[in-house]
C-alpha atoms as a PDB file:
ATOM      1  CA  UNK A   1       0.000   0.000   0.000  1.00  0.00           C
ATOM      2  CA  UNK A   2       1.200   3.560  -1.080  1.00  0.00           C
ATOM      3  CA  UNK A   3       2.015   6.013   1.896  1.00  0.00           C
ATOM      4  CA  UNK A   4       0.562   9.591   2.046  1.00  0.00           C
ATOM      5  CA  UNK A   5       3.245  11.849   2.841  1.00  0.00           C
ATOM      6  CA  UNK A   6       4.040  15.718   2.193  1.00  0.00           C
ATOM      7  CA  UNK A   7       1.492  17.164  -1.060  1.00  0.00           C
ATOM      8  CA  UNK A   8       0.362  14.555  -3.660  1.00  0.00           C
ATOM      9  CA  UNK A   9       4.078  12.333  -3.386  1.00  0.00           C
ATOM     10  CA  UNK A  10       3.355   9.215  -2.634  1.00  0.00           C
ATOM     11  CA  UNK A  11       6.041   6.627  -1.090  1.00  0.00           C
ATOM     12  CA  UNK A  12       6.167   3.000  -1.803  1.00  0.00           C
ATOM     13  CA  UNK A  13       7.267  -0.042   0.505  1.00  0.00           C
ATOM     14  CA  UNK A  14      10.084  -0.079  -1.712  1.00  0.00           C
ATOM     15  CA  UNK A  15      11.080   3.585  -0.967  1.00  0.00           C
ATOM     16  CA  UNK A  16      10.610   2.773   2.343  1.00  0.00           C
ATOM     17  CA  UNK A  17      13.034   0.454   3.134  1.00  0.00           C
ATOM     18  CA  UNK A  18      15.659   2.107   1.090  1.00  0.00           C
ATOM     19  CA  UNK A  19      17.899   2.807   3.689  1.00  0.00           C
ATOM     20  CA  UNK A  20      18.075  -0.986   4.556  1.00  0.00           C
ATOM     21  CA  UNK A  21      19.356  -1.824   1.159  1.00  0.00           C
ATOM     22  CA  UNK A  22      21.406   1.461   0.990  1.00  0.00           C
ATOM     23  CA  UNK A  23      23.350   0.425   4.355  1.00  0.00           C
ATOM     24  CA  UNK A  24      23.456  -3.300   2.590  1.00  0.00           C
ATOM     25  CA  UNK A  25      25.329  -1.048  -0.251  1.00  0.00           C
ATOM     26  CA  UNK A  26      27.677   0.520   1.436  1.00  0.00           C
ATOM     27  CA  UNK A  27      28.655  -2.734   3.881  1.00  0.00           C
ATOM     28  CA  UNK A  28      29.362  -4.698   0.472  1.00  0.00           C
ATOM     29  CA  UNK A  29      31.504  -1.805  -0.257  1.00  0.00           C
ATOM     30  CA  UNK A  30      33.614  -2.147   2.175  1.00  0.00           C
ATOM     31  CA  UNK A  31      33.817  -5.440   2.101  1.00  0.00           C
ATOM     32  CA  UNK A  32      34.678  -5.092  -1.623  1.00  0.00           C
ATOM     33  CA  UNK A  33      37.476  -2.579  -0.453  1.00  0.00           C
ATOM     34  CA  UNK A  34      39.400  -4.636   2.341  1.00  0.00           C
ATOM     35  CA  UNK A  35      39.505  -7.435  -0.378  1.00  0.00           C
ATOM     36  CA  UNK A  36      41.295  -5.452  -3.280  1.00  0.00           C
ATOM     37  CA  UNK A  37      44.588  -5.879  -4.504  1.00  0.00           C
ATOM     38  CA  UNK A  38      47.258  -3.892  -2.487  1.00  0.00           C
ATOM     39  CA  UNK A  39      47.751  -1.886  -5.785  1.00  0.00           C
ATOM     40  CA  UNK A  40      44.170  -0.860  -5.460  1.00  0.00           C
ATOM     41  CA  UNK A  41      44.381   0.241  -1.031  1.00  0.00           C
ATOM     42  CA  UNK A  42      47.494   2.018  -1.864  1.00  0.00           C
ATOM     43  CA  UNK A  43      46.277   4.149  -5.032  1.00  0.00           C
ATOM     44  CA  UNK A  44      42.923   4.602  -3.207  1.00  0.00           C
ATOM     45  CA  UNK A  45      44.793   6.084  -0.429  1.00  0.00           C
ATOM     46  CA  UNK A  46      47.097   8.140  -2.032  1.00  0.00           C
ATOM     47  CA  UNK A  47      44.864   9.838  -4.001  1.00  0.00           C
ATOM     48  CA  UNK A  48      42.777  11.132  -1.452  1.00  0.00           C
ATOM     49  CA  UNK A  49      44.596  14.019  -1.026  1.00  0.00           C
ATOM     50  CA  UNK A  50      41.620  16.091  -0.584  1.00  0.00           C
ATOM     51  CA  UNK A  51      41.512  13.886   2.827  1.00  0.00           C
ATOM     52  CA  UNK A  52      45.232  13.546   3.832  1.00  0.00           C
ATOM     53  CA  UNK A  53      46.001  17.074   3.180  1.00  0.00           C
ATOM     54  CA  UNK A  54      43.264  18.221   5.053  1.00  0.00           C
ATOM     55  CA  UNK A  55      43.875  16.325   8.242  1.00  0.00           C
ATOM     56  CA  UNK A  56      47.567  17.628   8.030  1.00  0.00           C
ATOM     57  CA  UNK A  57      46.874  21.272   8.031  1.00  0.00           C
ATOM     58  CA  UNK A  58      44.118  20.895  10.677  1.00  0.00           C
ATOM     59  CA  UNK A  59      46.850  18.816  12.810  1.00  0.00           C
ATOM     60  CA  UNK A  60      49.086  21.845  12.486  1.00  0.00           C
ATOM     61  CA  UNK A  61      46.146  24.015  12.908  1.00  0.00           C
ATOM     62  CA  UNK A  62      45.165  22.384  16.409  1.00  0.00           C
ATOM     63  CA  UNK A  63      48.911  22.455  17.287  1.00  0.00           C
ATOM     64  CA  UNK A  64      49.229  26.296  17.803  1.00  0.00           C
ATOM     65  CA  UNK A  65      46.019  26.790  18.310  1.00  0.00           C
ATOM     66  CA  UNK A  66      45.498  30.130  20.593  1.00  0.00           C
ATOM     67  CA  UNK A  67      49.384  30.982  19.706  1.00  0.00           C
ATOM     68  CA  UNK A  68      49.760  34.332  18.296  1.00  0.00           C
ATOM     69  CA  UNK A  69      52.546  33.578  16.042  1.00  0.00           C
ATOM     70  CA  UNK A  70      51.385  30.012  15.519  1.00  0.00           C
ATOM     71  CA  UNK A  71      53.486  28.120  12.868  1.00  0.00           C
ATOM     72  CA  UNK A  72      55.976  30.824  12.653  1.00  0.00           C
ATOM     73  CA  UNK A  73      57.127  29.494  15.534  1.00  0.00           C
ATOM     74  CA  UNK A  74      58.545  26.741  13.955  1.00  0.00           C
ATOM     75  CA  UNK A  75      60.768  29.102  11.391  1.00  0.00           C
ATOM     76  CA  UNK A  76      61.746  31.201  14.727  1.00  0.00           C
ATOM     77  CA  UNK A  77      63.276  28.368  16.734  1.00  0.00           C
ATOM     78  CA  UNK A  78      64.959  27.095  13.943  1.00  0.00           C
ATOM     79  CA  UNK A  79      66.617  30.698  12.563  1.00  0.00           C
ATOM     80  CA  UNK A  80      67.559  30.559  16.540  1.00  0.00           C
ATOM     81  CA  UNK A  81      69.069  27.168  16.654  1.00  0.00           C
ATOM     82  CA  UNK A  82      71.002  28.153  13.031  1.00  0.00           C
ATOM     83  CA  UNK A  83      72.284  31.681  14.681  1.00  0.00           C
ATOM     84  CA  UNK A  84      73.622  29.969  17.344  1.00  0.00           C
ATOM     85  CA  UNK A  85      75.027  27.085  16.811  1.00  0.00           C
ATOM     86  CA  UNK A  86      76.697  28.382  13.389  1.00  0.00           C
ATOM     87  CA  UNK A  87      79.534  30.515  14.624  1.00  0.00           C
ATOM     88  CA  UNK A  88      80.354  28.341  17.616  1.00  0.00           C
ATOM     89  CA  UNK A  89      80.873  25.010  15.614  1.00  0.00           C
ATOM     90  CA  UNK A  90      82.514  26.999  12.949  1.00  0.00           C
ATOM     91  CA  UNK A  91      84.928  27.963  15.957  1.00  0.00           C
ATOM     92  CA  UNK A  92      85.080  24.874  17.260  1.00  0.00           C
ATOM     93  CA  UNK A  93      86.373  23.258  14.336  1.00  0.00           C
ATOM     94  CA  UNK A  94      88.597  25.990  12.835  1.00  0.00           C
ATOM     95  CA  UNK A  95      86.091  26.600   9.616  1.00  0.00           C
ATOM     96  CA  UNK A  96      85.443  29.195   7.524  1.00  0.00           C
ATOM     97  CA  UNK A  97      81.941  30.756   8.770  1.00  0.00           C
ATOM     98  CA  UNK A  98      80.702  31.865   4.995  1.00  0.00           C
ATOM     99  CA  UNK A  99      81.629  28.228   3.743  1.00  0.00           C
ATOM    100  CA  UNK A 100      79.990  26.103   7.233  1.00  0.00           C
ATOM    101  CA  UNK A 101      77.232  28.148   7.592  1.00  0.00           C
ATOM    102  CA  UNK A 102      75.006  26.986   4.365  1.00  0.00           C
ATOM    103  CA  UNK A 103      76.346  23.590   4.945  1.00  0.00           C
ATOM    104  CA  UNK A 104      75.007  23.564   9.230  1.00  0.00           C
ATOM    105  CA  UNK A 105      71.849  25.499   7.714  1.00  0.00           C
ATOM    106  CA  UNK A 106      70.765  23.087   5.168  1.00  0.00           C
ATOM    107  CA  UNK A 107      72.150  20.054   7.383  1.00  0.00           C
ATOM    108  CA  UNK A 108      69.081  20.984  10.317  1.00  0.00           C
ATOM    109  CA  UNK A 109      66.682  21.548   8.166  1.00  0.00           C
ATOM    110  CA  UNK A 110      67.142  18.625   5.622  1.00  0.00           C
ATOM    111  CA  UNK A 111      67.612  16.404   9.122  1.00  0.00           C
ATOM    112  CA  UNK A 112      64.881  17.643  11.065  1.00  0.00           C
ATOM    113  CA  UNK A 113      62.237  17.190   8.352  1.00  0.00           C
ATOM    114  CA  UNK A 114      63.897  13.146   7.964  1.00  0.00           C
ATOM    115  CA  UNK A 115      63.733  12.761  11.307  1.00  0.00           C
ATOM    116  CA  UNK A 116      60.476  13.944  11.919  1.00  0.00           C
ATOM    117  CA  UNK A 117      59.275  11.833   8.974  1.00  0.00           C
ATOM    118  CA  UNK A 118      60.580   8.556  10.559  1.00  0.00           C
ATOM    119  CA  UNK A 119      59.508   8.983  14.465  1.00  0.00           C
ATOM    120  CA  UNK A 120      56.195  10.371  13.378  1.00  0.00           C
ATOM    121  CA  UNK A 121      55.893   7.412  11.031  1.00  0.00           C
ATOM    122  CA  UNK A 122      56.070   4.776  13.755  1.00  0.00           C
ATOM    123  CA  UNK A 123      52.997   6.046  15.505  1.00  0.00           C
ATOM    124  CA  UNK A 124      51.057   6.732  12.258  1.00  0.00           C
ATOM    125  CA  UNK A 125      48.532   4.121  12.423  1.00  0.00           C
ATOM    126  CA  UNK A 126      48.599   4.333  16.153  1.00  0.00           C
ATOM    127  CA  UNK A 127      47.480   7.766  16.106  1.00  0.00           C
ATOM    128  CA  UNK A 128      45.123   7.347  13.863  1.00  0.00           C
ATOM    129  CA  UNK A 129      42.997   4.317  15.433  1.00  0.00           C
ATOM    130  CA  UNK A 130      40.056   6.289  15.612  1.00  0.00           C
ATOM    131  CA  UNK A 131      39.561   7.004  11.692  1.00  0.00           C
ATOM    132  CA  UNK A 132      40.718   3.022  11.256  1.00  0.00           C
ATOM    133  CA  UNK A 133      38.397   1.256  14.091  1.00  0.00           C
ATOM    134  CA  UNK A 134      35.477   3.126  12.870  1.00  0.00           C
ATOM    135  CA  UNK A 135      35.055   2.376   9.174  1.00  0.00           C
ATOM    136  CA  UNK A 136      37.260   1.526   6.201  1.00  0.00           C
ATOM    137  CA  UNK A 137      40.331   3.675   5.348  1.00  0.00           C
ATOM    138  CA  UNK A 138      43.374   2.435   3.556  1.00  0.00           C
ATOM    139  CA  UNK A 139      45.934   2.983   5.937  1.00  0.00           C
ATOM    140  CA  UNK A 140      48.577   4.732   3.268  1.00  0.00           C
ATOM    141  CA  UNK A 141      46.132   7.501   3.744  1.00  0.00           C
ATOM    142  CA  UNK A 142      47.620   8.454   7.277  1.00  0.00           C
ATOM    143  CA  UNK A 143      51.243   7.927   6.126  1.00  0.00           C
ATOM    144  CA  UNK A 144      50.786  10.667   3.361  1.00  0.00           C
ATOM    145  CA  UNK A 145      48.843  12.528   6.629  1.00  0.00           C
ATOM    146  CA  UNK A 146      51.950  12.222   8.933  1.00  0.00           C
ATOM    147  CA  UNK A 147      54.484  13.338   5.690  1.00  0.00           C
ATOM    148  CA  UNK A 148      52.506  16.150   4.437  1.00  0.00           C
ATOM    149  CA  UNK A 149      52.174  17.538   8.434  1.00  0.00           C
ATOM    150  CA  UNK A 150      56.406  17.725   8.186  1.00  0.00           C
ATOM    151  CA  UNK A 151      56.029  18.724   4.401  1.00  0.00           C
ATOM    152  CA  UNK A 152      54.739  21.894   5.596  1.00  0.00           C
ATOM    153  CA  UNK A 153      56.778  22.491   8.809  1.00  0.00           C
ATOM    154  CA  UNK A 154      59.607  21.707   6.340  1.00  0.00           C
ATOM    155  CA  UNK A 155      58.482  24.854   4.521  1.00  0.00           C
ATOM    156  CA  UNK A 156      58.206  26.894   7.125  1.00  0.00           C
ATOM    157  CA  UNK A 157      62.536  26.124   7.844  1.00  0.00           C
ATOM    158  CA  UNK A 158      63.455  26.132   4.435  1.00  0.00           C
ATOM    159  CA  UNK A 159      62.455  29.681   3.689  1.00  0.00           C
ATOM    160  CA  UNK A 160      65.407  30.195   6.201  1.00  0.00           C
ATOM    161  CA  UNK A 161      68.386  29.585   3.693  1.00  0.00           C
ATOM    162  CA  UNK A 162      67.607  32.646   1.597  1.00  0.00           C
ATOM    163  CA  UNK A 163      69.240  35.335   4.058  1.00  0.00           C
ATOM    164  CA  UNK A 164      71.672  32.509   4.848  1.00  0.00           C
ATOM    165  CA  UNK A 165      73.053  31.620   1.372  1.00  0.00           C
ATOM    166  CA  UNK A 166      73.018  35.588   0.373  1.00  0.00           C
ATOM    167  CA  UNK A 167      74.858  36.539   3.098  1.00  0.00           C
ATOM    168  CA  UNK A 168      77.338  33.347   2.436  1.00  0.00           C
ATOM    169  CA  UNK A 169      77.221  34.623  -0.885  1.00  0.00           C
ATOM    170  CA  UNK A 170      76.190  31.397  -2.651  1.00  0.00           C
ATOM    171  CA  UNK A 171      75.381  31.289  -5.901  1.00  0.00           C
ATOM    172  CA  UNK A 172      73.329  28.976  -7.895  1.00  0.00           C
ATOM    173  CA  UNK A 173      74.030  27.338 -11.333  1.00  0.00           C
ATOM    174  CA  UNK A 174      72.229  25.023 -13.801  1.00  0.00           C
ATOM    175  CA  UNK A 175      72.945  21.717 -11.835  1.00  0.00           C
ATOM    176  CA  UNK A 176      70.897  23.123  -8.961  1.00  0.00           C
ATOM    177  CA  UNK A 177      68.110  21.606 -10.820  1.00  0.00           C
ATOM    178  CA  UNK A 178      69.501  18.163  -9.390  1.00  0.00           C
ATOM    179  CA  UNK A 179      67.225  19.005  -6.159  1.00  0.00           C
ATOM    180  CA  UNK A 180      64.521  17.664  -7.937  1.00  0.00           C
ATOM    181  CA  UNK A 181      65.012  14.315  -8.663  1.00  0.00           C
ATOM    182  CA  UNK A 182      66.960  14.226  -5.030  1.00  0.00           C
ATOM    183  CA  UNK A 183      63.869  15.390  -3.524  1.00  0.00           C
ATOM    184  CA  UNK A 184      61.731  13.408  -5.128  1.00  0.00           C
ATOM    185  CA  UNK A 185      64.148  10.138  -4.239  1.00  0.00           C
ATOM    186  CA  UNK A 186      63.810  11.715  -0.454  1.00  0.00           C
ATOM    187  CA  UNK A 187      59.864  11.325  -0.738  1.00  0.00           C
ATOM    188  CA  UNK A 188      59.661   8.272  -2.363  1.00  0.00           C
ATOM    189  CA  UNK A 189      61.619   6.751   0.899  1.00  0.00           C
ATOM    190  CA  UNK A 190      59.654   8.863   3.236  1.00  0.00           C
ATOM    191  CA  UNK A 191      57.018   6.819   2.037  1.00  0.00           C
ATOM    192  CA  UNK A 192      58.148   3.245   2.055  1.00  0.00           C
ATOM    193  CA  UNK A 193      59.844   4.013   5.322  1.00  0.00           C
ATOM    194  CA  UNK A 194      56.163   5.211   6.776  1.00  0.00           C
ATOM    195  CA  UNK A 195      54.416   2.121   5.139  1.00  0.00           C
ATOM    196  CA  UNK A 196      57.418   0.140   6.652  1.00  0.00           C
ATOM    197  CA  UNK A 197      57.919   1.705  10.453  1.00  0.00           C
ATOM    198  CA  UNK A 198      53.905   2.027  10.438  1.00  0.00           C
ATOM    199  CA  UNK A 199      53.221  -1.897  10.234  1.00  0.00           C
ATOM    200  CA  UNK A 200      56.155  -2.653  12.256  1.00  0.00           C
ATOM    201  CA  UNK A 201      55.811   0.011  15.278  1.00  0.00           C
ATOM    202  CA  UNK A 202      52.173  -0.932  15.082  1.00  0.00           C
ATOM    203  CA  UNK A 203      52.182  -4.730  16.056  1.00  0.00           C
ATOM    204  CA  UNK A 204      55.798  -4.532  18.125  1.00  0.00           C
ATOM    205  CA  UNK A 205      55.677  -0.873  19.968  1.00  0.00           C
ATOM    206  CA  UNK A 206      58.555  -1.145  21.375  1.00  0.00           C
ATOM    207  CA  UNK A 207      60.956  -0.869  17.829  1.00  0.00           C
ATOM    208  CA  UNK A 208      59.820   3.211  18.173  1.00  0.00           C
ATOM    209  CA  UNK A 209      61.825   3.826  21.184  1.00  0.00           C
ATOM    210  CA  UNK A 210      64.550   1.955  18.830  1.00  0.00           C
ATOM    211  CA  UNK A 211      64.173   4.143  15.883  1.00  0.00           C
ATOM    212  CA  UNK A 212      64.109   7.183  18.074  1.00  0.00           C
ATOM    213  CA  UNK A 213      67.860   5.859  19.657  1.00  0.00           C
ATOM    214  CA  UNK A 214      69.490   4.740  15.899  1.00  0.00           C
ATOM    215  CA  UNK A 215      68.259   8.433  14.921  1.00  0.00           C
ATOM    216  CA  UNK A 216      70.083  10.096  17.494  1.00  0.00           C
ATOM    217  CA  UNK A 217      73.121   8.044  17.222  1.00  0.00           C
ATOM    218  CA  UNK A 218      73.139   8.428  13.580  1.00  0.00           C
ATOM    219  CA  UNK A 219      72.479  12.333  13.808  1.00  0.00           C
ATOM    220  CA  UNK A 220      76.046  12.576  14.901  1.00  0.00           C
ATOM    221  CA  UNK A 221      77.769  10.009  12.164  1.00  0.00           C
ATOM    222  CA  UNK A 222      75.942  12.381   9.274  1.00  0.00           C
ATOM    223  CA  UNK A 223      77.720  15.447   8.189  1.00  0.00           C
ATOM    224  CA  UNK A 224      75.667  17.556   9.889  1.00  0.00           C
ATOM    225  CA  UNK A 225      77.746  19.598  12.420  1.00  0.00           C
ATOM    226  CA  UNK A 226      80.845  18.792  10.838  1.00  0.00           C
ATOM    227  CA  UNK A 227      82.003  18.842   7.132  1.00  0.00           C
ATOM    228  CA  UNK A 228      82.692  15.847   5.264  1.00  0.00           C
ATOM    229  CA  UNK A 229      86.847  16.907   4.047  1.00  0.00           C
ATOM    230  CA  UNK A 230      87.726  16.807   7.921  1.00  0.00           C
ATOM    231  CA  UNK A 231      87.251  13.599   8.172  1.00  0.00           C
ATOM    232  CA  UNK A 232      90.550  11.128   7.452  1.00  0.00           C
ATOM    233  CA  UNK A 233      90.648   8.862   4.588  1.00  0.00           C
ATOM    234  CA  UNK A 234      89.306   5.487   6.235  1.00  0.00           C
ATOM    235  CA  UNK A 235      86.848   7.659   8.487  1.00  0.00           C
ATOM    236  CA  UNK A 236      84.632   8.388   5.015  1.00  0.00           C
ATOM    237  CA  UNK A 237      83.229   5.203   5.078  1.00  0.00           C
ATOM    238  CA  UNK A 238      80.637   6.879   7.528  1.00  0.00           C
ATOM    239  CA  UNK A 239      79.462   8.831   4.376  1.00  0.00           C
ATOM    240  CA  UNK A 240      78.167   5.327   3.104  1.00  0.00           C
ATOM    241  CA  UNK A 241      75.330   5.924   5.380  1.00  0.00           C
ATOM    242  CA  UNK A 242      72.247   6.276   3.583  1.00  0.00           C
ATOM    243  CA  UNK A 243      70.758   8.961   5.396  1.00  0.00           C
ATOM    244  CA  UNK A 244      74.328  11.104   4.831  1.00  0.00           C
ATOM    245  CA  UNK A 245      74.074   9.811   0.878  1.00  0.00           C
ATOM    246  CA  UNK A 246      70.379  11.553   0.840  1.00  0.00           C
ATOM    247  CA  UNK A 247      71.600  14.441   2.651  1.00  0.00           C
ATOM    248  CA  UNK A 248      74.595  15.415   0.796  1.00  0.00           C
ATOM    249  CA  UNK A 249      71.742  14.553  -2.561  1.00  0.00           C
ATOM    250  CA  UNK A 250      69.622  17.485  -0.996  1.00  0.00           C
ATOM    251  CA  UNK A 251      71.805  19.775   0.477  1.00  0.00           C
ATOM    252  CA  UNK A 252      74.737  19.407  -2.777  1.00  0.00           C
ATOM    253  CA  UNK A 253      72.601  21.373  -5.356  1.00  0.00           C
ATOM    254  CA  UNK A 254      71.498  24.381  -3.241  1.00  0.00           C
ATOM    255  CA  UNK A 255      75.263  25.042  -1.754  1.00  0.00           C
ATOM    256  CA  UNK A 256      76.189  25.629  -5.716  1.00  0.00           C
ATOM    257  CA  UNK A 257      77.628  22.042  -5.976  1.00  0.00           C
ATOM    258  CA  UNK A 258      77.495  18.644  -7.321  1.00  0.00           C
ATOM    259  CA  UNK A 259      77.138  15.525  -5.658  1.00  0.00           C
ATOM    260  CA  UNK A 260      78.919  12.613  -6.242  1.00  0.00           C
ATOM    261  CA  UNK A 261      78.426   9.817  -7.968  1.00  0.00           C
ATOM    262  CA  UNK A 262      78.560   6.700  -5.849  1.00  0.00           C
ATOM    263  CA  UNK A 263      76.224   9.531  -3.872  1.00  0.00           C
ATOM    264  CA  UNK A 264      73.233   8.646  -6.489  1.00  0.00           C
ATOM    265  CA  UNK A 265      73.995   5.221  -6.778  1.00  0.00           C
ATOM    266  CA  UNK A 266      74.070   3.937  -3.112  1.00  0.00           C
ATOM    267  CA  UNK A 267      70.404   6.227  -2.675  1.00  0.00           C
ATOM    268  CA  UNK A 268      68.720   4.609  -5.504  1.00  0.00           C
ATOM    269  CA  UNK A 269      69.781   1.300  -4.639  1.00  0.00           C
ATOM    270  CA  UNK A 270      68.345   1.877  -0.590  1.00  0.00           C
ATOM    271  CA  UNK A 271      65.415   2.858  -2.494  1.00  0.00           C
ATOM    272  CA  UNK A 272      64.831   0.034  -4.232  1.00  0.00           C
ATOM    273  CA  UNK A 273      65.042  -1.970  -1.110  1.00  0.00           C
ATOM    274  CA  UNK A 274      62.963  -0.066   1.133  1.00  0.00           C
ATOM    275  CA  UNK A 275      59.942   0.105  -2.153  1.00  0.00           C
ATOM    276  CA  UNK A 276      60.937  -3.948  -1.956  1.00  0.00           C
ATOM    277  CA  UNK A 277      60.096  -4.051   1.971  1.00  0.00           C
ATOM    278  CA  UNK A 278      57.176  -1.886   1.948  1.00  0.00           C
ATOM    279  CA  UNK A 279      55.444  -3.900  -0.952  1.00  0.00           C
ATOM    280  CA  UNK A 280      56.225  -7.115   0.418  1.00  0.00           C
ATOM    281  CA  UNK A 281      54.463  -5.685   4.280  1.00  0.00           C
ATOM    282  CA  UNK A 282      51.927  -3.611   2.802  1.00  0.00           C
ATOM    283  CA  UNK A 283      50.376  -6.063   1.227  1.00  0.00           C
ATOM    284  CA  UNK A 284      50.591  -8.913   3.457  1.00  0.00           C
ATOM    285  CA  UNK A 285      49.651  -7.306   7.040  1.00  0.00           C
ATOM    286  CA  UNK A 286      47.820  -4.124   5.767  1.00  0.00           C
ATOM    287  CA  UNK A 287      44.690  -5.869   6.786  1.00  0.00           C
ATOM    288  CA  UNK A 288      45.599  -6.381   9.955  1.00  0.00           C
ATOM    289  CA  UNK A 289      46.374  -2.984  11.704  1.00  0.00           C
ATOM    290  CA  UNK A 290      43.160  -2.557  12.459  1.00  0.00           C
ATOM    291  CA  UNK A 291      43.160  -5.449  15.223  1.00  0.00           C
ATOM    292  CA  UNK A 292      46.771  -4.574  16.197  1.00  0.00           C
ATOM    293  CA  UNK A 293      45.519  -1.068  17.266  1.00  0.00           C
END
């Protein structure tokens, strides 16, 4: 029997229990979801950047909420920790201040945007148990969230170097272009290393309180504070660390320089081991984070 509602529309039994069949919809889409390939739950996350970018400026939003500076803060403490620690290293370690200073400058910045990449990475899923326990997400979706958050802190330091390499006088040339592809390498392992740390730090907590250690140890054996020539000949086999390779990749180009080769070699190679790990755990145990949490 037809039901009288609002003017001369008239609503059938089968209008009425439309909602039934649209919830039946949407639960067989879901269930269609958490059974596609991995391909599938990664592209779906990452191109929801409507929904990861959003939830990382909101993140930042909420973080200085009430401040009256807000994010600026983050370029102010930086330019502070530059300033100061600039001249006295340079001191320390008898170097010329216009040469160290671009090379400390771009050193922090570069390193603090890694770092906070990697720790932040470990608790991405963690952090975001809500969003996961309450419906369907694909879970790449909150590692492009927790890299875009640093993304734009990162671009809040790097506006930094402009007073610093003009009053270094640096000057730029036509291989400076080679920050591209280096920055493109660095978030194409920001990535894997999310999808990686995320899984991992997700069902065994306690390997985030290890990252957190190998990062500070590691902080120290990357040219950072110190310049690569003052090291002696069999000490350079510290720049075979990765995370100095991707550094020097980064930092090279905008210092007016070129980076070596075995520099672009021994990065593309780590890359194509962590894309190897991230694939292999991504699609194996993406399914289960959501009982891990």
């Amino acid at each position: 029997m037809p039901t009288q509602v609002q003017g001369d529309k008239q609503l059938g039994e089968d209008d009425i229990f439309r909602p039934a069949d649209t919830y039946k919809n949407c639960m067989s889409q879901i269930h269609s979801n958490l059974h596609r390939s991995a391909w599938a739950d990664w592209w779906e996350g990452t191109r929801r950047t409507d929904i990861w970018w959003t939830l990382a400026w909101f993140d930042i939003v909420l973080k200085y909420r009430r401040s009256m500076l807000g994010p600026l803060w983050l370029t102010l403490s930086m330019g502070a920790m530059i300033a100061g620690m600039g001249p006295l290293y340079a001191s320390l370690f008898g170097t010329n201040l216009s040469k160290f200073f671009p090379h400390l400058a771009l050193g922090l910045i570069f390193w603090t945007a890694l770092s906070s990449i990697v720790t932040e990475s470990c608790t991405a899923f963690i952090g975001s148990g809500n969003y996961l326990k309450q419906g369907y997400f694909p879970i790449s979706l909150f590692v492009w969230r927790s890299m875009s958050r640093n993304l734009i802190q990162f671009a809040h330091h790097i506006v930094l170097y402009v007073p610093v390499a003009i009053w270094a006088g640096v000057s730029l040339k036509f291989h400076a272009l080679l920050f591209i592809p280096a920055f493109v390498l660095f978030l194409v392992n920001a990535h894997a290393l999310g999808l990686t740390l995320g899984l991992v730090c997700t069902r065994y907590r306690d390997v985030a309180q290890i990252v957190i250690s190998v990062l500070q140890m590691l902080m120290f054996l990357t040219p950072i504070f110190w310049m690569p020539e003052s090291l002696p000949e069999r000490g350079k086999l510290i720049l075979w660390n990765p995370l100095a390779q991707m550094l020097d990749l980064l930092r090279a180009p905008l210092m007016g320089n070129v980076s070596d080769i075995h520099n672009w070699i021994g990065l593309v190679s780590w890359t194509a081991f962590n894309l190897l790990a991230a694939s292999w755990l991504f699609s194996k145990y993406r399914r289960r984070v959501v009982y891990w949490l």
